[in-house]
Protein backbone atom coordinates (compact mmCIF):
# COMPACT_ATOMS: atom_id res chain seq x y z
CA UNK A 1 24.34 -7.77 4.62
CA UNK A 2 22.45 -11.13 3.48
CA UNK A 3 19.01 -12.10 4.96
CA UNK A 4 20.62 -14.72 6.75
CA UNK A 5 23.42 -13.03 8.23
CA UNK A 6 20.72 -9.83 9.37
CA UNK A 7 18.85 -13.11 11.18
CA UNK A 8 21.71 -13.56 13.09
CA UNK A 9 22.11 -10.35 14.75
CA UNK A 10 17.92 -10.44 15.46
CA UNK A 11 17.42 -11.05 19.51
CA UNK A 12 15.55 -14.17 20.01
CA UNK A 13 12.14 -13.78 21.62
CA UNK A 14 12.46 -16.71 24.24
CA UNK A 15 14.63 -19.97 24.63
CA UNK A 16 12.70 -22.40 22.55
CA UNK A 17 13.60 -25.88 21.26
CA UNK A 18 12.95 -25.05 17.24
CA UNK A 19 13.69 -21.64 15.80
CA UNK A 20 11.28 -20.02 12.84
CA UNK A 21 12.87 -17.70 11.30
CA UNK A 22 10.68 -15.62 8.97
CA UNK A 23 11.37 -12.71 6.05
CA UNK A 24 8.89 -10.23 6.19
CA UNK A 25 8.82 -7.87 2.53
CA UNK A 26 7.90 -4.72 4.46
CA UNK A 27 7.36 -2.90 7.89
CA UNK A 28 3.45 -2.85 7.66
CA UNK A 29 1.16 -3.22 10.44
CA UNK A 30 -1.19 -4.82 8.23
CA UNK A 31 1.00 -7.99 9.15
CA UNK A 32 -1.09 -7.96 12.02
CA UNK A 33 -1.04 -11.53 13.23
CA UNK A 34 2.83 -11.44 12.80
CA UNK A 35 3.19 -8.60 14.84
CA UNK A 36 0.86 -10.32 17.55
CA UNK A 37 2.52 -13.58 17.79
CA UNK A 38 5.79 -11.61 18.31
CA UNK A 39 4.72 -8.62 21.00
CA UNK A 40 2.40 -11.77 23.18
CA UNK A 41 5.52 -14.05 21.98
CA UNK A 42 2.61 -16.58 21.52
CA UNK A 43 5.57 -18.57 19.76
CA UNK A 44 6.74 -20.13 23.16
CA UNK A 45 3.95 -22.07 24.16
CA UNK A 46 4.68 -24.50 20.64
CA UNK A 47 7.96 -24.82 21.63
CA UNK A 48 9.44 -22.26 19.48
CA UNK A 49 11.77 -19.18 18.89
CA UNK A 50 10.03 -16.36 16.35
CA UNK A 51 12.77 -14.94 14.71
CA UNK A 52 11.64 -12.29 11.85
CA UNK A 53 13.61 -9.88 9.63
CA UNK A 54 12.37 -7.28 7.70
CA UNK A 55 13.53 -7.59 3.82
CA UNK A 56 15.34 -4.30 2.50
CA UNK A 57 14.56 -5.55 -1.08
CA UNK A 58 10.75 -6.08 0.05
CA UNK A 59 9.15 -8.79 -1.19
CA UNK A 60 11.37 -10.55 -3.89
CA UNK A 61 14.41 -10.75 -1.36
CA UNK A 62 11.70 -12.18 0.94
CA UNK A 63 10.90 -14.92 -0.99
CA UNK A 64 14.67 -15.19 -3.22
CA UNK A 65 15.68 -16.05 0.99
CA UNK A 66 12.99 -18.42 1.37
CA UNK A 67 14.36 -20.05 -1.88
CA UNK A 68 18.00 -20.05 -0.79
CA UNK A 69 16.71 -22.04 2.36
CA UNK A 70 18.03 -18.80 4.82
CA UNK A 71 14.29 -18.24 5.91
CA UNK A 72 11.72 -21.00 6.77
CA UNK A 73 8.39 -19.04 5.72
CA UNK A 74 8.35 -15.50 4.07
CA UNK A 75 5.53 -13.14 4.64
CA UNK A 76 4.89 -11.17 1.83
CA UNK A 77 1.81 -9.95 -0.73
CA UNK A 78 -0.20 -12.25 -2.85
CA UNK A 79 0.60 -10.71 -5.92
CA UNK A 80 4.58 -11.26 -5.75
CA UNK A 81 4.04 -15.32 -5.00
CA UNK A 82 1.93 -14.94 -8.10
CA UNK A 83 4.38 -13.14 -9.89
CA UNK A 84 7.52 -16.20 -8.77
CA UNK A 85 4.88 -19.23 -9.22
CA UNK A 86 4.01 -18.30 -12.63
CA UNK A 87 8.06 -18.01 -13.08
CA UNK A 88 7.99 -21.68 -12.09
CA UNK A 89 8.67 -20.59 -8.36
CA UNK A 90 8.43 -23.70 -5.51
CA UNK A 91 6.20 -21.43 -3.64
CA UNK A 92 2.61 -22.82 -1.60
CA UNK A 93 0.50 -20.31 0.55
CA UNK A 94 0.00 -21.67 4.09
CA UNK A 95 -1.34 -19.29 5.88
CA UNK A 96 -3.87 -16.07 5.23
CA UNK A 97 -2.23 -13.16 7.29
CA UNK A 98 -4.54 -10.01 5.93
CA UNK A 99 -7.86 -11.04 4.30
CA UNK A 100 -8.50 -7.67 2.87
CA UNK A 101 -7.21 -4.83 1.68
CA UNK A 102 -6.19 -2.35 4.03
CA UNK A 103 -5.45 0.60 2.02
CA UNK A 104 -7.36 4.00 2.53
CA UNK A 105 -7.86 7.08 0.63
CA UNK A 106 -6.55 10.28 2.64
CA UNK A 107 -7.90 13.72 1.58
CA UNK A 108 -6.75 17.37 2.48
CA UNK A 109 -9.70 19.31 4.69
CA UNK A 110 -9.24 22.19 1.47
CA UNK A 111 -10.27 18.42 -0.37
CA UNK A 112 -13.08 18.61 1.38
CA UNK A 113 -14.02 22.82 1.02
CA UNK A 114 -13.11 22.46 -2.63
CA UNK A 115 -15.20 19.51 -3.69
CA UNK A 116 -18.13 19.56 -0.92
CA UNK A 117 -17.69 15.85 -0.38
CA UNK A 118 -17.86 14.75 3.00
CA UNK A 119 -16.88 10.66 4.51
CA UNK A 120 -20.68 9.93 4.99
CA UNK A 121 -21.91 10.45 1.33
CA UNK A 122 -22.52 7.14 -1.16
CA UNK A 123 -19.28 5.70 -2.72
CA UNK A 124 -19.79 7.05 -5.76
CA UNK A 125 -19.97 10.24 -4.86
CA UNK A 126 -16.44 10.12 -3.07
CA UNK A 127 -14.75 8.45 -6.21
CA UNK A 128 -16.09 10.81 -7.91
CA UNK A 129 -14.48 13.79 -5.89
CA UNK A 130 -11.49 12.55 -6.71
CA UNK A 131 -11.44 14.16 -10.62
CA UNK A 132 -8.82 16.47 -10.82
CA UNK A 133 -6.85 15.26 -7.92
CA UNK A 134 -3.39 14.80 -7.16
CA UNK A 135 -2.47 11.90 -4.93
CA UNK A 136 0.85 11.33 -3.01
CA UNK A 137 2.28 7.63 -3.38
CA UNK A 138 5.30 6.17 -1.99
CA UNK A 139 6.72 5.33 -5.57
CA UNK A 140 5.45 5.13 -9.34
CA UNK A 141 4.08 1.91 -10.61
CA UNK A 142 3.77 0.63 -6.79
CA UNK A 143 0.88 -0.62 -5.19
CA UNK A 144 -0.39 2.54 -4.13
CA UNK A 145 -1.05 3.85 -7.47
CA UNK A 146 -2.44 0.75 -8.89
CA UNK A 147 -5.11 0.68 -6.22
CA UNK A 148 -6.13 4.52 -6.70
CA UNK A 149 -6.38 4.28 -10.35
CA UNK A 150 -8.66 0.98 -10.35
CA UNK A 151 -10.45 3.21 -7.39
CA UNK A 152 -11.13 5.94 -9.99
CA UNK A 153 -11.91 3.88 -12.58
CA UNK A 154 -14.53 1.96 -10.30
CA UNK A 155 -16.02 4.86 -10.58
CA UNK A 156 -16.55 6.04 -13.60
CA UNK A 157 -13.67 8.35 -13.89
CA UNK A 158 -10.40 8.00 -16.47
CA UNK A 159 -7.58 6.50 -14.10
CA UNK A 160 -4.91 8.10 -16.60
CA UNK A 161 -6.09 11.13 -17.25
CA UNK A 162 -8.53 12.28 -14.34
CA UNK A 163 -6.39 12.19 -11.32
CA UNK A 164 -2.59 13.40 -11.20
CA UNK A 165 -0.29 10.81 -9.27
CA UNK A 166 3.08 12.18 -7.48
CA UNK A 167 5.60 10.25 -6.03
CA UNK A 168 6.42 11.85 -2.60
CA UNK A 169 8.04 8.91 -0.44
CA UNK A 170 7.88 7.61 2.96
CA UNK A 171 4.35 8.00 5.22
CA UNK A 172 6.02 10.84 7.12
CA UNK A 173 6.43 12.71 3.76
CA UNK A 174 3.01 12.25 2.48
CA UNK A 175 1.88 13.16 6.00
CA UNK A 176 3.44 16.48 5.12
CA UNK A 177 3.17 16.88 1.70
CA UNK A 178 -1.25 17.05 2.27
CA UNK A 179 -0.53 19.07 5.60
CA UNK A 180 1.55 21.29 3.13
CA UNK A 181 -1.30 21.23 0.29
CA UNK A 182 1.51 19.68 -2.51
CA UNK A 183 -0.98 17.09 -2.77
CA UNK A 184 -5.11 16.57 -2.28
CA UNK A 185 -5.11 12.85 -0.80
CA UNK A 186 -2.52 9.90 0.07
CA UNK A 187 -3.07 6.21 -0.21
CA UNK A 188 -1.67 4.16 2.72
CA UNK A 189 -2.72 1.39 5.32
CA UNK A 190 -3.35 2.04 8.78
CA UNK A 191 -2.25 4.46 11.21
CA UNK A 192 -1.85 6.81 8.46
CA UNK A 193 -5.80 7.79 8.10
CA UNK A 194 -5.65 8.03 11.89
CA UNK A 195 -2.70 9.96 12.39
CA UNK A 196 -3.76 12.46 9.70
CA UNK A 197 -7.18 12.76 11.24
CA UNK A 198 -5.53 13.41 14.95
CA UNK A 199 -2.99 16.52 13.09
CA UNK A 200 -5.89 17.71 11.60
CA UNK A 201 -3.89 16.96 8.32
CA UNK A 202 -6.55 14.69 6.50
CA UNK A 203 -9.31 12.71 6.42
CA UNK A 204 -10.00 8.92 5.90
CA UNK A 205 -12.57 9.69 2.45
CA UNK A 206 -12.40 6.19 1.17
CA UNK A 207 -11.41 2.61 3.02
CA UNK A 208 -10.66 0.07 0.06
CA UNK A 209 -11.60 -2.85 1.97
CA UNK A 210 -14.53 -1.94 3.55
CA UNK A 211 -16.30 0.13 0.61
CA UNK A 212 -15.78 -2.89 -2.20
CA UNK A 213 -17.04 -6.27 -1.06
CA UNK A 214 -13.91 -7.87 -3.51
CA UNK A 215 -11.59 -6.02 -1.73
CA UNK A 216 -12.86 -7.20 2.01
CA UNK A 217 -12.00 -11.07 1.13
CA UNK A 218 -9.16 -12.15 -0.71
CA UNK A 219 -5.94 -12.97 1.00
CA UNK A 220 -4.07 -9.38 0.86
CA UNK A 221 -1.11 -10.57 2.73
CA UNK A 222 0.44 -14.00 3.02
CA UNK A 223 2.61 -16.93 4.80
CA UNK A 224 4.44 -18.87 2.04
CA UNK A 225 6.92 -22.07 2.73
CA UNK A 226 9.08 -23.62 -0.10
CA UNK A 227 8.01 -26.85 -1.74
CA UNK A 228 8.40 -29.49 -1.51
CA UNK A 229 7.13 -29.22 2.33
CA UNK A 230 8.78 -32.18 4.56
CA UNK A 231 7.58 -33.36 7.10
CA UNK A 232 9.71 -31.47 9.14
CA UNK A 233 9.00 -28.02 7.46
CA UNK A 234 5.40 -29.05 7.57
CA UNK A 235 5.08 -29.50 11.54
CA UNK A 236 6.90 -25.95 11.98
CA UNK A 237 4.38 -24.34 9.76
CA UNK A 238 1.76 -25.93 11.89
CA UNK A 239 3.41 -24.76 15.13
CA UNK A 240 3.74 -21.54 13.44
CA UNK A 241 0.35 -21.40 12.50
CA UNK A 242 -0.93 -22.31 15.80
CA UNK A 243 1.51 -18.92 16.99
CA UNK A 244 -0.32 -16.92 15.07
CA UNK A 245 -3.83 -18.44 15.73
CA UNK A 246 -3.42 -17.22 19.56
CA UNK A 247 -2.28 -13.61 18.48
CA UNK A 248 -5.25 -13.37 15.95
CA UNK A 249 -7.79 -14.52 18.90
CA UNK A 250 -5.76 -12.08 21.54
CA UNK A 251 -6.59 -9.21 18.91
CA UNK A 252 -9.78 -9.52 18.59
CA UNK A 253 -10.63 -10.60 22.24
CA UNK A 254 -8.45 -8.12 23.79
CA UNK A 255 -7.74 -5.71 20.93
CA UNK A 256 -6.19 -2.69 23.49
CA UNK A 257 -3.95 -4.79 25.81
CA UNK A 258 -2.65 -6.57 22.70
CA UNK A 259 -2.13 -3.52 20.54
CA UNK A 260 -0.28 -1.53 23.43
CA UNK A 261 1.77 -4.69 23.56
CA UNK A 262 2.79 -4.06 19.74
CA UNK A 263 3.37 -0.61 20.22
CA UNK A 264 5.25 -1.08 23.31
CA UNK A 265 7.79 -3.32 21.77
CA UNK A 266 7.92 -2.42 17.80
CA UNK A 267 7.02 1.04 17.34
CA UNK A 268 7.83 2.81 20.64
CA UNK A 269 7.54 6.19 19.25
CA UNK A 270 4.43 6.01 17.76
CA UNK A 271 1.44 7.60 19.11
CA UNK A 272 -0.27 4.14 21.48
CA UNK A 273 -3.68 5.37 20.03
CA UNK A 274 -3.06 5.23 16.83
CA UNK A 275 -1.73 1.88 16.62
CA UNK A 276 -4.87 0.84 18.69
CA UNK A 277 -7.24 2.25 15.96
CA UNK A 278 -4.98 0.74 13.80
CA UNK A 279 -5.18 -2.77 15.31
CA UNK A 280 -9.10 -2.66 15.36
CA UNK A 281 -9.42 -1.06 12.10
CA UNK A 282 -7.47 -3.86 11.02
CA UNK A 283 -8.84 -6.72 13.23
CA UNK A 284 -11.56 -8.12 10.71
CA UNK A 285 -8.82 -9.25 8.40
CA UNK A 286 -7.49 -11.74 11.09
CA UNK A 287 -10.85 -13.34 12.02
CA UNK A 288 -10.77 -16.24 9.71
CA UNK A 289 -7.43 -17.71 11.27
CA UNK A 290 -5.23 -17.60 8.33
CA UNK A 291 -7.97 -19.81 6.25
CA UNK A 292 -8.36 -18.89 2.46
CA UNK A 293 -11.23 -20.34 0.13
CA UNK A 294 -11.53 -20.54 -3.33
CA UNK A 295 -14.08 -17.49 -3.18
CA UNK A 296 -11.40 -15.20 -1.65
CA UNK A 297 -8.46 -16.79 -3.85
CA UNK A 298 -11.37 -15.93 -6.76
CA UNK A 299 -11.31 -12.39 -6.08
CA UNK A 300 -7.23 -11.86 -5.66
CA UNK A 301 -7.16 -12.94 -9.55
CA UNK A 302 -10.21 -10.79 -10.33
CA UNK A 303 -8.74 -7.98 -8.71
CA UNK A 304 -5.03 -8.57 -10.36
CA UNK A 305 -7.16 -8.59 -12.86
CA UNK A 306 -8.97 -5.42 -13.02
CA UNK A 307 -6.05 -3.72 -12.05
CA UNK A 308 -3.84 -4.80 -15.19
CA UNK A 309 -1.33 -6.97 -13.47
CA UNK A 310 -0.17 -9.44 -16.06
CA UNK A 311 1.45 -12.48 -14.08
CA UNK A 312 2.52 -14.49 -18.01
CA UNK A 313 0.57 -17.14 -16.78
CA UNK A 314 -3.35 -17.81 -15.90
CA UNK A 315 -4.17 -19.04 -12.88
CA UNK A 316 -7.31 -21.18 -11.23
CA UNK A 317 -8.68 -20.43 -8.21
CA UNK A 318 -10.19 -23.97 -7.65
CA UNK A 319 -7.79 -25.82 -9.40
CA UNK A 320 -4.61 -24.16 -7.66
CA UNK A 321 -5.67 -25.21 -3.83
CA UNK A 322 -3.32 -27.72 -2.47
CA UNK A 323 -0.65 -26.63 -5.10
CA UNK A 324 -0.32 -22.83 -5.15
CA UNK A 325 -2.02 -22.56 -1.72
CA UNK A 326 -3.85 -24.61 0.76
CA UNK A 327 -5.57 -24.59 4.38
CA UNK A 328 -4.07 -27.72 5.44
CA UNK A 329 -1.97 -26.17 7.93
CA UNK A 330 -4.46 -23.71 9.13
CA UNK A 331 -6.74 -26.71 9.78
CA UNK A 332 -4.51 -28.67 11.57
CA UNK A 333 -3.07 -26.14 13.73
CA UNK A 334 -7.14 -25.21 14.63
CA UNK A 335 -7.38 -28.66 15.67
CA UNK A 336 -4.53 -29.11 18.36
């Protein structure tokens, strides 16, 4: 089935006089304002109908519908609109959705007994820990390994020879692959560290975005339109933005009502607390109402970076805004 033809079979969220219809490049949480705008259907009061589909080819069929014109706006990580605007992609970033990096490092408790490493101690000594361990990731080149070698190397350690990566799958795998001691520690977003905690599973050792200051601003996950932007596309991306402006402010003001909300509409069989610690674990990410700045854009390419991702091209943080991304829609939607 084709992105646009799985949009058609979505229910619409209210009558409206404009439809958005959005690709989102995987199921996270961490698309917290997204989620927001959809569960308080803060979509209505701009006259508009939220329509959102999540991509079964992730992020490249996100943004390959976007360029086909059967999405208006994909939501999607930084890294892949790097990846199509260095191919010569149309693609502008209008809105900051995640402005960190939500990842966390999972251990075993027989982590813990074996190494003598508890959450509280410094940073280093955590990374550290982590010699000789074997960590579960969802697939083999992905995102999770990437960030728990450049972990291990942040701290001092080999990333290819001093921890052991295994490719286990889906959350609910790696849940019980540490329960089952096949692996020491897991790499996922939010509620996986909770969930793990509550089973007595794991433990959250390490949170990526709030132990490295690089990691807590740079715009993790992103709103991207199709250029050129119209002036049509451009006042449903402020309408949209203004959506999920209200959601971001409803999370943060009223973080349990809002996160019962999501969990009452989009994941109905998961636990309600653990999508409410995952909500306000997550919450500092939506503060800045989808703004970006050539700081946090800075330390996206410094991270790529670090981490060996080779877009082909070389990018400029500074010289990039109003072409590869911009706040012009974030601004305008703050002011109406």
């Amino acid at each position: 089935m084709t992105i646009a033809a799985a949009l058609l079979l979505l229910p619409t969220l209210a009558s409206a006089e404009e439809t958005v219809r959005i690709a989102q490049g995987f199921a996270s949480l961490s698309f917290l304002p997204l989620w927001g705008a959809r569960a308080l259907n803060s979509f209505a009061p701009q006259g508009l109908t939220g329509t959102v589909v999540v991509s079964p080819g992730g992020d490249p069929a996100a943004l390959a519908a976007l360029d086909a014109g059967d999405v208006d706006l994909a939501a999607v990580g930084t890294e892949s609109v790097l990846r199509a605007a260095a191919k010569g992609q149309p693609f502008e970033i209008v809105y900051n959705l995640m402005s960190k990096v939500t990842l966390e490092v999972v251990v075993a408790p027989s982590f813990l007994e074996k190494t003598g490493v508890k959450p509280g101690d410094p940073l280093q000594k955590r990374i550290a820990a982590l010699k000789g361990a074997t960590i579960g990731v969802a697939a083999v080149g992905g995102t999770q390994e990437t960030a728990a070698r450049w972990l291990v190397a942040k701290g001092g350690l080999d990333p290819k020879s001093d921890i052991s990566i295994a490719q286990v799958g889906s959350p609910l795998a790696l849940q019980a692959a540490l329960e089952n001691k096949r692996i020491d520690a897991f790499v996922l977003s939010p509620p996986e560290g909770y969930l793990a905690t509550k089973s007595g599973a794991g433990t959250i050792l390490i949170s990526l975005g709030d132990d490295f200051p690089l990691l807590a601003n740079q715009p993790y996950l992103v709103l991207v339109a199709k250029k050129p932007i119209n002036d049509k596309a451009s006042a449903l991306i402020v309408k949209t933005a203004q959506a999920m402006q209200a959601a971001s402010t409803a999370l943060l003001k009223n973080p349990e009502p809002t996160a019962q909300a999501i969990q009452k509409q989009f994941f109905v069989k998961a636990d309600p607390g653990a999508i409410d610690a995952a909500v306000k674990s997550l919450n500092s990410g939506v503060a800045g109402g989808g703004k970006l700045d050539v700081q946090a854009f800075q330390n996206q390419l410094v991270f790529s970076k670090e981490v060996g991702t080779n877009f082909g091209k070389e990018f400029d943080a500074a010289a990039s805004q109003n072409d590869l991304w911009t706040n012009s829609f974030v601004e305008r939607a703050a002011q109406k």
